[in-house]
C-alpha atoms as a PDB file:
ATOM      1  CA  UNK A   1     -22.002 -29.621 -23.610  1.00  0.00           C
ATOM      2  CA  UNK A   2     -21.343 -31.779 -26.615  1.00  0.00           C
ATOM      3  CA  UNK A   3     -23.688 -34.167 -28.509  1.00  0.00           C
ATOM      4  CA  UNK A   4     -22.180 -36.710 -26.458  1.00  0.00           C
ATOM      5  CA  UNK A   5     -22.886 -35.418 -23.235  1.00  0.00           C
ATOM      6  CA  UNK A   6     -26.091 -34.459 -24.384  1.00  0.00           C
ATOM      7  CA  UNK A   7     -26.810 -38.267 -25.243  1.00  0.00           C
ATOM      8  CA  UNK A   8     -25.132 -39.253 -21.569  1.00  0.00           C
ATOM      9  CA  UNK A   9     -28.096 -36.790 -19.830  1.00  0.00           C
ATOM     10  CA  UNK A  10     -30.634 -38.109 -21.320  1.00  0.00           C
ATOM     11  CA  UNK A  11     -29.829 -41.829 -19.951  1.00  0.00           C
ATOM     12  CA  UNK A  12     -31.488 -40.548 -16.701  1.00  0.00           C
ATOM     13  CA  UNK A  13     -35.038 -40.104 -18.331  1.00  0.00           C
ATOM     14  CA  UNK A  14     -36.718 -40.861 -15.059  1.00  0.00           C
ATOM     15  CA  UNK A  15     -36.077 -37.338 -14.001  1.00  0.00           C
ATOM     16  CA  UNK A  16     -37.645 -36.169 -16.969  1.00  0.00           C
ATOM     17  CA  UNK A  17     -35.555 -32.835 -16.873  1.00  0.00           C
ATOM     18  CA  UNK A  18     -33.201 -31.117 -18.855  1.00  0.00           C
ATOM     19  CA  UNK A  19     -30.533 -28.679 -17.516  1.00  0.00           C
ATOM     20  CA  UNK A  20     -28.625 -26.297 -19.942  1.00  0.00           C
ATOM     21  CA  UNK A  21     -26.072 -23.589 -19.779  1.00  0.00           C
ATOM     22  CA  UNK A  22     -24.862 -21.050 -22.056  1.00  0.00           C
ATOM     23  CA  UNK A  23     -21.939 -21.974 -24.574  1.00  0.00           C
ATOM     24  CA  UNK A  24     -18.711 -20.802 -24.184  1.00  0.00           C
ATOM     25  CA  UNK A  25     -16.876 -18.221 -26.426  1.00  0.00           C
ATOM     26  CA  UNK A  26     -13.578 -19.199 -25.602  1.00  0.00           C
ATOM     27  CA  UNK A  27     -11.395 -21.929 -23.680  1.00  0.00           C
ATOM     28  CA  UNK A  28     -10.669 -18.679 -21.508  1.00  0.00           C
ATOM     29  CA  UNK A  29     -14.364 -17.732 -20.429  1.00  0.00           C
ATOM     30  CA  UNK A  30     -15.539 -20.687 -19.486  1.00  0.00           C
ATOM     31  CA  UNK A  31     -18.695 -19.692 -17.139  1.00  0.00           C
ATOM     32  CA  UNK A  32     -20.171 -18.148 -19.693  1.00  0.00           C
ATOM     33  CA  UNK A  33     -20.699 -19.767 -23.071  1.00  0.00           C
ATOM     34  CA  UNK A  34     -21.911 -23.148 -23.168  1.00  0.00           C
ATOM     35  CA  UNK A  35     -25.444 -23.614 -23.803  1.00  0.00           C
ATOM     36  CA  UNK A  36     -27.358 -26.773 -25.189  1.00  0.00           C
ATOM     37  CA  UNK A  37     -30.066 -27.991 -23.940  1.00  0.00           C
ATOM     38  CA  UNK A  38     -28.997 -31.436 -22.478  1.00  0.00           C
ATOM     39  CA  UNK A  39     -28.039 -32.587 -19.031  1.00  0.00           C
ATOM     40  CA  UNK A  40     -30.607 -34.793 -17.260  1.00  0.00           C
ATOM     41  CA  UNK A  41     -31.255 -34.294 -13.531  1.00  0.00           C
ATOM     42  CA  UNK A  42     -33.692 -33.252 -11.017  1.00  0.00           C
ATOM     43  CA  UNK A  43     -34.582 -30.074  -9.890  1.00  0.00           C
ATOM     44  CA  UNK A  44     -36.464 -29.084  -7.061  1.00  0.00           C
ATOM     45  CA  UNK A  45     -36.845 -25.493  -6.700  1.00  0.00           C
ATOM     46  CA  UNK A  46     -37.887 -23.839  -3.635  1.00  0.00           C
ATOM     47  CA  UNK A  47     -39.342 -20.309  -2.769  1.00  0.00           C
ATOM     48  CA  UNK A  48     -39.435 -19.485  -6.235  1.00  0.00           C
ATOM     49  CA  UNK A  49     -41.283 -16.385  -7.933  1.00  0.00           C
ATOM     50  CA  UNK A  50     -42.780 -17.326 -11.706  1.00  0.00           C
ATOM     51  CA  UNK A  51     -44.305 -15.777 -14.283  1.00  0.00           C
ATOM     52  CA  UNK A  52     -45.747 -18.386 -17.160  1.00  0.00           C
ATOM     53  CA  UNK A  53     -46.269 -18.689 -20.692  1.00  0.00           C
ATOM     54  CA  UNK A  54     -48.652 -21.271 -22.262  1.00  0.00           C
ATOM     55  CA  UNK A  55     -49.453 -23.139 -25.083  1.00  0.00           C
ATOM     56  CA  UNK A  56     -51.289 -26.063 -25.790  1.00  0.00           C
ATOM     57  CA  UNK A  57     -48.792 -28.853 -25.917  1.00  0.00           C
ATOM     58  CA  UNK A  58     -45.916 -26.617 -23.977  1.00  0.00           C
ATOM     59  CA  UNK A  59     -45.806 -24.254 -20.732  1.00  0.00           C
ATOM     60  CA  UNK A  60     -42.910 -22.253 -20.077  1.00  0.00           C
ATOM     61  CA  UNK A  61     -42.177 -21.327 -16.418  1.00  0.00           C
ATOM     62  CA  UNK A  62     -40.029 -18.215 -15.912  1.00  0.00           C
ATOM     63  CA  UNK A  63     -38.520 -19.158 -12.262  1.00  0.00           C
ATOM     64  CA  UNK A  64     -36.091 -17.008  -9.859  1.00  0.00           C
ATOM     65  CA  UNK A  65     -34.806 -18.059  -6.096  1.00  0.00           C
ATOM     66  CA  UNK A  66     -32.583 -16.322  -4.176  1.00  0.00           C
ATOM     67  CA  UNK A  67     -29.562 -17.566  -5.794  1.00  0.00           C
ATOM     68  CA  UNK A  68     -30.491 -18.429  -9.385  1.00  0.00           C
ATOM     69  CA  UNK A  69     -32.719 -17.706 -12.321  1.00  0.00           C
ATOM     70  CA  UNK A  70     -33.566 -19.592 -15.488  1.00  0.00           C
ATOM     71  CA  UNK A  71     -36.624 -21.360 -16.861  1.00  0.00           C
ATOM     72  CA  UNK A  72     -38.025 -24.494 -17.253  1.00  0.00           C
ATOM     73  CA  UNK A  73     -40.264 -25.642 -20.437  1.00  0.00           C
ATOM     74  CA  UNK A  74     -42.575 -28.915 -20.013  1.00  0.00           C
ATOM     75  CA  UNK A  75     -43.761 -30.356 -23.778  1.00  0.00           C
ATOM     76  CA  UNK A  76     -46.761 -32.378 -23.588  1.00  0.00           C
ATOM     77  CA  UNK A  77     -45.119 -34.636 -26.330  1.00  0.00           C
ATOM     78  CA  UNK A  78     -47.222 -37.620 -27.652  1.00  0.00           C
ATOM     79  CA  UNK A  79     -45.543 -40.749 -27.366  1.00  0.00           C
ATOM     80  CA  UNK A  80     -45.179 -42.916 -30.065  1.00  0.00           C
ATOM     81  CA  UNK A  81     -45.788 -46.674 -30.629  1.00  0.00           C
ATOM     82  CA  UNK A  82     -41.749 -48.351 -30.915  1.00  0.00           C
ATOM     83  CA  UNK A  83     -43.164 -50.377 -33.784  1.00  0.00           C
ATOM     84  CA  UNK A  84     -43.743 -46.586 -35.568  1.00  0.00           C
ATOM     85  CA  UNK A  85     -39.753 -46.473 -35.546  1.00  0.00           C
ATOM     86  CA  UNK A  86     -39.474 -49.084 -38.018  1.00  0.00           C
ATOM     87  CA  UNK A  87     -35.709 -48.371 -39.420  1.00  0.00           C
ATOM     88  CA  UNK A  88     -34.611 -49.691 -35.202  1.00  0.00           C
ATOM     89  CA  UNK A  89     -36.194 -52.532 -35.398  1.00  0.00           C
ATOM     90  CA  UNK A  90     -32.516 -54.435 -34.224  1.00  0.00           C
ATOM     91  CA  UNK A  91     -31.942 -51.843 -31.189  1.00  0.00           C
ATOM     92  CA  UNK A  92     -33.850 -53.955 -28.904  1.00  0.00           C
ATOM     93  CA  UNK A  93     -31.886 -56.806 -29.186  1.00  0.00           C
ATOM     94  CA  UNK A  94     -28.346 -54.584 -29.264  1.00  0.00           C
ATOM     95  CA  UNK A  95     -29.781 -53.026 -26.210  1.00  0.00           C
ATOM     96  CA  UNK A  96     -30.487 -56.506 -24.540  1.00  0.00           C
ATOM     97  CA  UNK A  97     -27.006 -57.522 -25.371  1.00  0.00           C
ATOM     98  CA  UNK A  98     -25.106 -54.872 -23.815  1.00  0.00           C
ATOM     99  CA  UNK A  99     -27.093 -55.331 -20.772  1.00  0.00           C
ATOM    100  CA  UNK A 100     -26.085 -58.433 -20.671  1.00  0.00           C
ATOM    101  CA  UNK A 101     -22.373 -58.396 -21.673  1.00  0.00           C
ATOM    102  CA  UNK A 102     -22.028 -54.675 -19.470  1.00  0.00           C
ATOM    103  CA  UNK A 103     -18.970 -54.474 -16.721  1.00  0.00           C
ATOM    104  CA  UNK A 104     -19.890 -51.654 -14.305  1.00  0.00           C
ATOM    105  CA  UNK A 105     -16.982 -48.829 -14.116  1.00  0.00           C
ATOM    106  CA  UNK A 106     -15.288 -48.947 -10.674  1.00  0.00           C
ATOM    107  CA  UNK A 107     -16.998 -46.534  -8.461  1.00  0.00           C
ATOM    108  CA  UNK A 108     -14.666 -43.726  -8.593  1.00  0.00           C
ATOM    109  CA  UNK A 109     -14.061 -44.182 -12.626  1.00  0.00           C
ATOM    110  CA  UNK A 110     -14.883 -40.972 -14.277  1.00  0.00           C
ATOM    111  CA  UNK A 111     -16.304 -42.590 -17.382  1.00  0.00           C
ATOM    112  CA  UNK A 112     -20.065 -43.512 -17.755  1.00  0.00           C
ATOM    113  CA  UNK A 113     -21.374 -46.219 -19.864  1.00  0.00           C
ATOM    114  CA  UNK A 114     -25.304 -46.973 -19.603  1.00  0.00           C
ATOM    115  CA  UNK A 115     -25.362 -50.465 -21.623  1.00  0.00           C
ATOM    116  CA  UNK A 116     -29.685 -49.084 -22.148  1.00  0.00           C
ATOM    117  CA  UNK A 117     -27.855 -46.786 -24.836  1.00  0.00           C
ATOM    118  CA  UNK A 118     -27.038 -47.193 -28.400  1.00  0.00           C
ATOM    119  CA  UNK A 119     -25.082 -44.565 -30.463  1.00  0.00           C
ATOM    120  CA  UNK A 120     -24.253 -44.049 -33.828  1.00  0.00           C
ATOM    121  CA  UNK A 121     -22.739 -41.826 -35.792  1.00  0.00           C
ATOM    122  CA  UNK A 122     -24.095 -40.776 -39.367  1.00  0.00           C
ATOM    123  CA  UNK A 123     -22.611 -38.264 -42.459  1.00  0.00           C
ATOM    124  CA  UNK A 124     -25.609 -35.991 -41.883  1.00  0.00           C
ATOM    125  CA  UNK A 125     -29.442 -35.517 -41.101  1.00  0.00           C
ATOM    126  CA  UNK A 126     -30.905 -37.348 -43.824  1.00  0.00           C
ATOM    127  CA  UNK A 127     -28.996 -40.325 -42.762  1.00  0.00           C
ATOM    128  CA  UNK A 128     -30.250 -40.651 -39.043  1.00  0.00           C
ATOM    129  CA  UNK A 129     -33.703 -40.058 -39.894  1.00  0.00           C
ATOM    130  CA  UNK A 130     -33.974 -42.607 -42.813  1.00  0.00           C
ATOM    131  CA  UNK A 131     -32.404 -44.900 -40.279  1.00  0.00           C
ATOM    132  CA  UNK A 132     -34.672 -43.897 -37.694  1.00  0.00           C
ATOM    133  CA  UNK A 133     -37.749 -44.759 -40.265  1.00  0.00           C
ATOM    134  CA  UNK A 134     -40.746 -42.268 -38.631  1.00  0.00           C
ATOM    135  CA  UNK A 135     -42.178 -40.487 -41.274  1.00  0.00           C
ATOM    136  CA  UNK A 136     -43.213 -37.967 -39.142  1.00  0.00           C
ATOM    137  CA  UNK A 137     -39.255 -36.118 -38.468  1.00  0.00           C
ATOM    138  CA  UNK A 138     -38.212 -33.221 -41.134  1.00  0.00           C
ATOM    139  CA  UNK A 139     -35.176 -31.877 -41.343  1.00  0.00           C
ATOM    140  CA  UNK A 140     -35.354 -27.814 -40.264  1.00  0.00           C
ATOM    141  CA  UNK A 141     -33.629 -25.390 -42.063  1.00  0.00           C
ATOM    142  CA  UNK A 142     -30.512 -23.836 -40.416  1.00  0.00           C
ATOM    143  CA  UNK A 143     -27.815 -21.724 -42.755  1.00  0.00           C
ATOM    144  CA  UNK A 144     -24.814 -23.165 -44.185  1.00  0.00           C
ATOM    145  CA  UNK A 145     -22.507 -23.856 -41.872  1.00  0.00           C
ATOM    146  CA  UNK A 146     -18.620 -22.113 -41.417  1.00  0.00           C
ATOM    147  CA  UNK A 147     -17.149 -25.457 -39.443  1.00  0.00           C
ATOM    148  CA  UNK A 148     -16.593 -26.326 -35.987  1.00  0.00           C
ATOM    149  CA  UNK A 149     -16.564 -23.294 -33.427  1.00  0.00           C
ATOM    150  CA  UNK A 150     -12.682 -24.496 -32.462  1.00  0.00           C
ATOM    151  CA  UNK A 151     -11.893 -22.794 -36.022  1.00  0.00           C
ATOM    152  CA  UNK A 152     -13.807 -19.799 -34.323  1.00  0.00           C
ATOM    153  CA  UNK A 153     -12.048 -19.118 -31.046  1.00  0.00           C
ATOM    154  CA  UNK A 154     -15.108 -21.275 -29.367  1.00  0.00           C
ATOM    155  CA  UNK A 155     -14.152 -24.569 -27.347  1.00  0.00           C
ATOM    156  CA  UNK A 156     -13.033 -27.595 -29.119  1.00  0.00           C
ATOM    157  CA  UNK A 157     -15.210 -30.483 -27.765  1.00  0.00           C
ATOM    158  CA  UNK A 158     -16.332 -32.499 -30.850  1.00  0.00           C
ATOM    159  CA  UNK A 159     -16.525 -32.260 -34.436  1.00  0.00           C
ATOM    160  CA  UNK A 160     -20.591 -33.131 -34.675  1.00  0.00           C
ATOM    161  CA  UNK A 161     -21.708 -30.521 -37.656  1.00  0.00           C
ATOM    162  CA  UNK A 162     -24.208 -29.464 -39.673  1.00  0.00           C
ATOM    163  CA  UNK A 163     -25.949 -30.963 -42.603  1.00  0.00           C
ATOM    164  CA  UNK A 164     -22.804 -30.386 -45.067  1.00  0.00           C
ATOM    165  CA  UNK A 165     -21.590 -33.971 -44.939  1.00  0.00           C
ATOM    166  CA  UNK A 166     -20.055 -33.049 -41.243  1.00  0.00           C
ATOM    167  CA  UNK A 167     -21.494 -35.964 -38.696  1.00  0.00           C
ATOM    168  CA  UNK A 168     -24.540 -35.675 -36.529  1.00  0.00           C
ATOM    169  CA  UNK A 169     -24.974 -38.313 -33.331  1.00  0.00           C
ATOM    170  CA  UNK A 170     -28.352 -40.889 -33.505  1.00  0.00           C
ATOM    171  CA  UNK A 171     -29.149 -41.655 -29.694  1.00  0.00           C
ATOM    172  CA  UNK A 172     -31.663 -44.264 -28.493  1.00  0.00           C
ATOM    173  CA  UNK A 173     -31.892 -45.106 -25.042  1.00  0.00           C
ATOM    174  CA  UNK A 174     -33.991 -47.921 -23.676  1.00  0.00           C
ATOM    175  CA  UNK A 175     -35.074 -49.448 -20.685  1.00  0.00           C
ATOM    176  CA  UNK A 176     -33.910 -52.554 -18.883  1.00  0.00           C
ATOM    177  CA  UNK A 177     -36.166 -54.869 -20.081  1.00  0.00           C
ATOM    178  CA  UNK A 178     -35.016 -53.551 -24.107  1.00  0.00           C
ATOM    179  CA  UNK A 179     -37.829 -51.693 -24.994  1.00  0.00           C
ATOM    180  CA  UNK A 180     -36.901 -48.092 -26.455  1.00  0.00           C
ATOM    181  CA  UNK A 181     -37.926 -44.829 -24.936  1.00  0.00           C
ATOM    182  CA  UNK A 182     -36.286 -42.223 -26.721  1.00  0.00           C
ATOM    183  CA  UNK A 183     -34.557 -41.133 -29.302  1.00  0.00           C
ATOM    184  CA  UNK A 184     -32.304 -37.848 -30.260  1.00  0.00           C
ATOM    185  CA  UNK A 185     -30.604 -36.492 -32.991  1.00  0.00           C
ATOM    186  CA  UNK A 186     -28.513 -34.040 -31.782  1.00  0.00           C
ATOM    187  CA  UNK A 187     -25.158 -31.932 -33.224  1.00  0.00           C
ATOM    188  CA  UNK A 188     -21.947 -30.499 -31.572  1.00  0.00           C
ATOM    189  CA  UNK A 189     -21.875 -26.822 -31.326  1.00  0.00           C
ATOM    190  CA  UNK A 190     -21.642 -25.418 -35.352  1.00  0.00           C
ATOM    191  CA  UNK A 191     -21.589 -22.192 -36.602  1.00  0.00           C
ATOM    192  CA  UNK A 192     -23.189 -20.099 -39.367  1.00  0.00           C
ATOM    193  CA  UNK A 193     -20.588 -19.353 -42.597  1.00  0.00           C
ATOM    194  CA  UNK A 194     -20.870 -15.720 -42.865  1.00  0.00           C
ATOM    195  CA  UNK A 195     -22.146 -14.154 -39.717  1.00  0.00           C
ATOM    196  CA  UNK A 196     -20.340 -17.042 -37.074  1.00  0.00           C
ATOM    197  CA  UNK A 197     -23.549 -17.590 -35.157  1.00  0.00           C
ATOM    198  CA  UNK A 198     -23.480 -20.372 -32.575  1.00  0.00           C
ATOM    199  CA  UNK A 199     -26.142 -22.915 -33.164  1.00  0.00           C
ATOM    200  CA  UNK A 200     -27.065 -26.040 -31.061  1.00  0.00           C
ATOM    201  CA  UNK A 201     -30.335 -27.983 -32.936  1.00  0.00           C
ATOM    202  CA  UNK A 202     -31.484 -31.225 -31.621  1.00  0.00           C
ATOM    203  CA  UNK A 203     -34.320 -33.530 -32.260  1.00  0.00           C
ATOM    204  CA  UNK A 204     -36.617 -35.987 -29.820  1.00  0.00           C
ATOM    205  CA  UNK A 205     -39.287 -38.064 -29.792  1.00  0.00           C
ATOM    206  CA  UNK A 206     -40.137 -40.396 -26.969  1.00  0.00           C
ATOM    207  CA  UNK A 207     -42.279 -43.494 -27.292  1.00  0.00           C
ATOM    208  CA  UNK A 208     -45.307 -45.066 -25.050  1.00  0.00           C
ATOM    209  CA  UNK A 209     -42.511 -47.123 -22.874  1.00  0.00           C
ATOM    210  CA  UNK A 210     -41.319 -43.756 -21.478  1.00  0.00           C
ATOM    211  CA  UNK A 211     -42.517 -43.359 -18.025  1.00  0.00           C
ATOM    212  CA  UNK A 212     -42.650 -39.580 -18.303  1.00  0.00           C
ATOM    213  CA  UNK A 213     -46.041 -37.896 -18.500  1.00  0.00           C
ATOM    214  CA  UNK A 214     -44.156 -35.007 -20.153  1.00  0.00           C
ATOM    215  CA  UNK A 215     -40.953 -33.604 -21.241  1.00  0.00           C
ATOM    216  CA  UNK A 216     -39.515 -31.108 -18.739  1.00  0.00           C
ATOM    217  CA  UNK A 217     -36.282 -28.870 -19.840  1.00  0.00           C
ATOM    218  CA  UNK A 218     -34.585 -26.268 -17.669  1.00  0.00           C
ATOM    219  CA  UNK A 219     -31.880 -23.769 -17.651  1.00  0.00           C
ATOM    220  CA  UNK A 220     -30.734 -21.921 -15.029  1.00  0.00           C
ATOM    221  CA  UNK A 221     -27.564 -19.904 -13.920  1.00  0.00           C
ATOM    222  CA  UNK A 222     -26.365 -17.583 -11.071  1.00  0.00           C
ATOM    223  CA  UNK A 223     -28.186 -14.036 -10.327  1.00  0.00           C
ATOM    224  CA  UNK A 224     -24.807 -12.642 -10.495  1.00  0.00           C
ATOM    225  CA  UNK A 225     -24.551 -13.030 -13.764  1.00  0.00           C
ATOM    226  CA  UNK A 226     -27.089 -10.782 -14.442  1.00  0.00           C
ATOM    227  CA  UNK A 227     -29.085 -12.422 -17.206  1.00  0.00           C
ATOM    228  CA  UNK A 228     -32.775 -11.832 -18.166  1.00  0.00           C
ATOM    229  CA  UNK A 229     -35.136 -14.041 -20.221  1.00  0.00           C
ATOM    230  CA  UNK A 230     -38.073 -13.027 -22.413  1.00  0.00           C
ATOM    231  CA  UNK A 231     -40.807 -15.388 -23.230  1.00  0.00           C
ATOM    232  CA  UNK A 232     -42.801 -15.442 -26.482  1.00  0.00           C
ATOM    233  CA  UNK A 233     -45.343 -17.907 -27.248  1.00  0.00           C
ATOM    234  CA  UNK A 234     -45.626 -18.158 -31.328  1.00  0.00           C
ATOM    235  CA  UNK A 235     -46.956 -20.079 -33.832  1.00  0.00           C
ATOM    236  CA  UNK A 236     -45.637 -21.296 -37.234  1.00  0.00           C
ATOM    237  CA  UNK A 237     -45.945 -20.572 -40.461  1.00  0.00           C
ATOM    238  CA  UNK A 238     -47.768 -24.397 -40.441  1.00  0.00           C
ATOM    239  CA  UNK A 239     -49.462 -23.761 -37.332  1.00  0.00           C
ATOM    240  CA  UNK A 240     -47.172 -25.350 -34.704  1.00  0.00           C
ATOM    241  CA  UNK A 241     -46.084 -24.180 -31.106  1.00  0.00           C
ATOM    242  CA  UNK A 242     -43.474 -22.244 -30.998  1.00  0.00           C
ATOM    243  CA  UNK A 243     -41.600 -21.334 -27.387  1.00  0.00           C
ATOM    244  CA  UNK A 244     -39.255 -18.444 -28.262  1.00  0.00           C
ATOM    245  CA  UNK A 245     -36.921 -17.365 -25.539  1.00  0.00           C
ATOM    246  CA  UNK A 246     -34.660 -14.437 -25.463  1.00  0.00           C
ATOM    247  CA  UNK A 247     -31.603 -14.145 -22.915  1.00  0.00           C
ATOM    248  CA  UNK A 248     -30.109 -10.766 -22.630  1.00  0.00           C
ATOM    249  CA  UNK A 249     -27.031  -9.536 -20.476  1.00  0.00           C
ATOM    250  CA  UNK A 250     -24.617 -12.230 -21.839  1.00  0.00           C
ATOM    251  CA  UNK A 251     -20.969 -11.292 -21.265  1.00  0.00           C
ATOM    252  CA  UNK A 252     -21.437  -8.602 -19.712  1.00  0.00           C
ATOM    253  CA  UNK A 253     -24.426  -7.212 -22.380  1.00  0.00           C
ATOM    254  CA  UNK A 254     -21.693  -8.083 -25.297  1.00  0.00           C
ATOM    255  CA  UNK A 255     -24.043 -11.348 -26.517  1.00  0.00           C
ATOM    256  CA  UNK A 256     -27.382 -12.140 -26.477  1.00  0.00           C
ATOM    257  CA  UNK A 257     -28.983 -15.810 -26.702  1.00  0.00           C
ATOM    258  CA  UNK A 258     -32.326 -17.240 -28.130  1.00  0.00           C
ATOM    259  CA  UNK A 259     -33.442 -20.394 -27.539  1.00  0.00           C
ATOM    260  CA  UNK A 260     -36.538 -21.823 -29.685  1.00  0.00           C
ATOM    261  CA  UNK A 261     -39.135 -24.858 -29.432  1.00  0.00           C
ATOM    262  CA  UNK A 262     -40.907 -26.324 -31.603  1.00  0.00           C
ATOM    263  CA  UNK A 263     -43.302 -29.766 -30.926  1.00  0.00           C
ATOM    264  CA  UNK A 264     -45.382 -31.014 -34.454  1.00  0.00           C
ATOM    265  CA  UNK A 265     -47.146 -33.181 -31.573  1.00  0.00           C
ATOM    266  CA  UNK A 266     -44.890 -36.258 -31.248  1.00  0.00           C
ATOM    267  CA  UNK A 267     -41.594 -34.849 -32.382  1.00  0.00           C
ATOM    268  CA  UNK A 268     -40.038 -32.114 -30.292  1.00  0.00           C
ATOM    269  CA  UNK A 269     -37.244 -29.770 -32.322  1.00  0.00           C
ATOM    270  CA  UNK A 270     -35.013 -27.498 -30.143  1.00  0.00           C
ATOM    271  CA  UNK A 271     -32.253 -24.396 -31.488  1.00  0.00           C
ATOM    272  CA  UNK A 272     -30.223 -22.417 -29.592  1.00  0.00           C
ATOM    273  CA  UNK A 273     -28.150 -19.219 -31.000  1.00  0.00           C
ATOM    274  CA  UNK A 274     -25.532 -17.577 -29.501  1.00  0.00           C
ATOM    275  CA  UNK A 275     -24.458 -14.563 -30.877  1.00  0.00           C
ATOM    276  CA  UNK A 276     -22.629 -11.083 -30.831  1.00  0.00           C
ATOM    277  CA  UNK A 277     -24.948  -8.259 -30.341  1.00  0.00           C
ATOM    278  CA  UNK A 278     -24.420  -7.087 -33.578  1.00  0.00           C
ATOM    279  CA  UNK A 279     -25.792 -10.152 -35.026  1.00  0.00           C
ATOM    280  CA  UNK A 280     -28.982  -9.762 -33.058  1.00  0.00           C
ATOM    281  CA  UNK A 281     -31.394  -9.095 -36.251  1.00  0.00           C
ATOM    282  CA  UNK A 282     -29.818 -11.991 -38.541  1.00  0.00           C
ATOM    283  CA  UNK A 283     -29.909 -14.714 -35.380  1.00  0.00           C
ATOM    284  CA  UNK A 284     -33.965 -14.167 -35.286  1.00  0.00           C
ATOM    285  CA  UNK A 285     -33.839 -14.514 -39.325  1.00  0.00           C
ATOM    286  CA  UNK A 286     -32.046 -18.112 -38.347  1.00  0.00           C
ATOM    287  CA  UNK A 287     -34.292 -18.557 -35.720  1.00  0.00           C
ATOM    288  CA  UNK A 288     -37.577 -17.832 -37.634  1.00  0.00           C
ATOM    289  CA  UNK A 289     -36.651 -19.854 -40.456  1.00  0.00           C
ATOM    290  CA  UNK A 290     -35.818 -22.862 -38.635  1.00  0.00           C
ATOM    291  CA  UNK A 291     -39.199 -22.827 -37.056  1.00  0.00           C
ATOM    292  CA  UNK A 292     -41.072 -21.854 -39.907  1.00  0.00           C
ATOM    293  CA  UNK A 293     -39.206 -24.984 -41.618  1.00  0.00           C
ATOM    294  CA  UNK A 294     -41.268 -27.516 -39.538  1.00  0.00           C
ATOM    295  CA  UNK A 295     -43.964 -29.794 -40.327  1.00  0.00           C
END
């Protein structure tokens, strides 16, 4: 899923859930390698067996049924005040607009606009938070970056990058009435420069106009595949939460996945790697570091 689509899912906030999949390697294996953390809808799981790991601002909930397996990880993330964002102070009225200007797509159109959403595009990280204007975002440390995955042999969906002057997408999404409940920084799929390490970061924050008590993300997949998911609770280097997730059995055993979390209390920062088992030691390096990064 692209930063787009990651943007789209999170226009149905009322669910308050996040679905991911594993990214793919190729334009040929498509079931298996797409992975961000990204599209919104509600789950309901029944008959499930779970096994939990908690922290004080995030749970994780290992969860199997009798036809898939996953996890999903709630973040008790403290909303902010929207006068805190004080570089949007024009989104309210661009959201009000659209709502009223906005020509639903005929039912069977295959393209979504939610006129409650405002995108931009900026040059890099530094960009969307200065235009963002809370204090309280950093910008993590993740390795140089080798391109786009297309150059790679991954799928081409859309050149969002890294912080090397490539493009990352600013999404704030508000509610009917123009008030803003959340907003996400979030890349395209981008890969380390020497080892070719798939990495997905994104960035949230919600405010007090979000109806959610807490964030709830999930990822799940068929039994069939085979995969298996470790949960660590951590903490930083500057004493924050850390979720650390480990999915084995990718491919057929030939990858391996990790998928980190990270809340400073009103800012939630999310990483997934995908990479070749050989690659395993240097992806926690990545991993580590990115966490350890965060204020």
């Amino acid at each position: 899923m692209n930063g787009n689509e990651f943007m789209e899912a999170l226009t149905e906030l009322d669910s308050d859930v996040i679905d991911t999949e594993l990214p793919k390697k190729s334009r040929k294996s498509k079931s298996v390698l797409r992975w961000i953390a990204a599209a919104a809808c509600l789950l309901i799981v029944l008959g499930s067996v779970t096994a939990y790991a908690e922290s004080k601002k995030m749970e994780t909930k290992k969860i199997k049924t009798v036809t898939e397996s996953g996890f999903t990880i709630r973040v008790d993330l403290d909303k902010i005040r929207q006068k805190e964002l004080s570089g949007l102070t024009d989104i309210p009225e661009k959201i009000a607009e659209q709502i009223k200007n906005h020509v639903p797509q005929p039912v069977h159109s295959s393209v979504f606009i939610d006129p409650r959403t405002v995108t931009e595009i900026y040059p890099g990280i530094a960009e969307a938070i200065q235009r963002i204007g809370y204090d309280k975002i950093c910008a993590p440390q993740l390795p140089p970056c080798g391109g786009h995955p297309s150059d790679l042999g991954f799928s081409d969906i859309h050149g969002i990058t890294h912080y090397d002057g490539s493009e990352v997408l600013l999404t704030v999404r508000g509610s009917d009435a123009g008030r803003i409940l959340s907003v996400t920084i979030s890349y395209d799929d981008i890969s380390s420069e020497t080892d070719h390490i798939n990495m997905q970061p994104n960035i949230i924050v919600i405010t007090d106009s979000y109806n959610g008590k807490e964030l709830e993300l999930s990822s799940f997949w068929p039994n069939e595949r085979g995969w298996e998911t470790d949960i660590e609770h951590r903490t930083t280097q500057n004493g924050l939460d850390f979720e650390l997730l480990t999915i084995d059995g990718v491919d057929n055993g030939r990858r391996g996945g990790l998928d980190g979390y990270v809340s400073n209390g009103s800012v939630l920062y999310t990483l997934h790697l995908s990479y070749e088992l050989e690659n395993s030691e240097r992806a926690m390096e990545i991993m580590l570091a990115w966490a350890d990064s965060i204020r």
